[in-house]
Protein backbone atom coordinates (compact mmCIF):
# COMPACT_ATOMS: atom_id res chain seq x y z
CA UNK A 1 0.00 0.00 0.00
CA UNK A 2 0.92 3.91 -0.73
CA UNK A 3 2.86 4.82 2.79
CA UNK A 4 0.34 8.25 1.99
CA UNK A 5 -2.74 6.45 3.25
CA UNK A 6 -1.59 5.80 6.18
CA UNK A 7 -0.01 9.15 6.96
CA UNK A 8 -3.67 10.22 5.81
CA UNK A 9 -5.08 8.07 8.04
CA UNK A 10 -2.71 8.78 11.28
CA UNK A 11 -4.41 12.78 10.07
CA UNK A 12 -7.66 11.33 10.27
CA UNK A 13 -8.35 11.19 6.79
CA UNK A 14 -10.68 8.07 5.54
CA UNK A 15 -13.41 6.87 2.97
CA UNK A 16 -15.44 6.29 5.24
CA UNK A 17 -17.94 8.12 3.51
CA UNK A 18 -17.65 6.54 0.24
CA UNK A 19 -18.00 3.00 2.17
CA UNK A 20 -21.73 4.14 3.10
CA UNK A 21 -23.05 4.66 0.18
CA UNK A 22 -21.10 0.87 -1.64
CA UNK A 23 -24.61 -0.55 -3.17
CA UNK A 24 -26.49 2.08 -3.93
CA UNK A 25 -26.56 2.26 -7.81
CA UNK A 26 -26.01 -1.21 -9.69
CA UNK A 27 -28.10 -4.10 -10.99
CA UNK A 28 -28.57 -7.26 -8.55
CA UNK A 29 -25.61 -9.48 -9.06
CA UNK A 30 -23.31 -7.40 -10.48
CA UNK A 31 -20.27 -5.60 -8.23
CA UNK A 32 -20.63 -2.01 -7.78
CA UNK A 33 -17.80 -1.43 -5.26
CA UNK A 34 -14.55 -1.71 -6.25
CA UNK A 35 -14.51 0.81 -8.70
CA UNK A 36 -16.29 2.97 -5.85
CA UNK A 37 -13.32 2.68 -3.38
CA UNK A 38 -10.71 2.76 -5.93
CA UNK A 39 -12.02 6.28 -7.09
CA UNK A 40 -12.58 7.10 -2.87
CA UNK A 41 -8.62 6.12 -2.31
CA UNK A 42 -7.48 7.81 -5.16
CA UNK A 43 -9.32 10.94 -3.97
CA UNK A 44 -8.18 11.13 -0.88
CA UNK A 45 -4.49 10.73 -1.96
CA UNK A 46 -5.13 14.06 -4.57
């Protein structure tokens, strides 16, 4: 993992939000949340 998500963490920075909302637009059977978090990380580390 990029050493910056943990400093961002240790500053209390998290996707915490993202995580809440994994599910909410996607047909049944088919993963929605990779992409989700992947886009919530990346965003964080910008």
């Amino acid at each position: 993992m990029d050493p910056r998500v943990f400093e961002l963490f240790e500053q209390g920075g998290t996707i915490a939000d993202a995580l809440t909302r994994l599910g909410e637009h996607g047909d049944f059977g088919r993963p929605v949340t990779q992409g989700a978090v992947e886009a919530a990380v990346l965003d964080l580390l910008r």
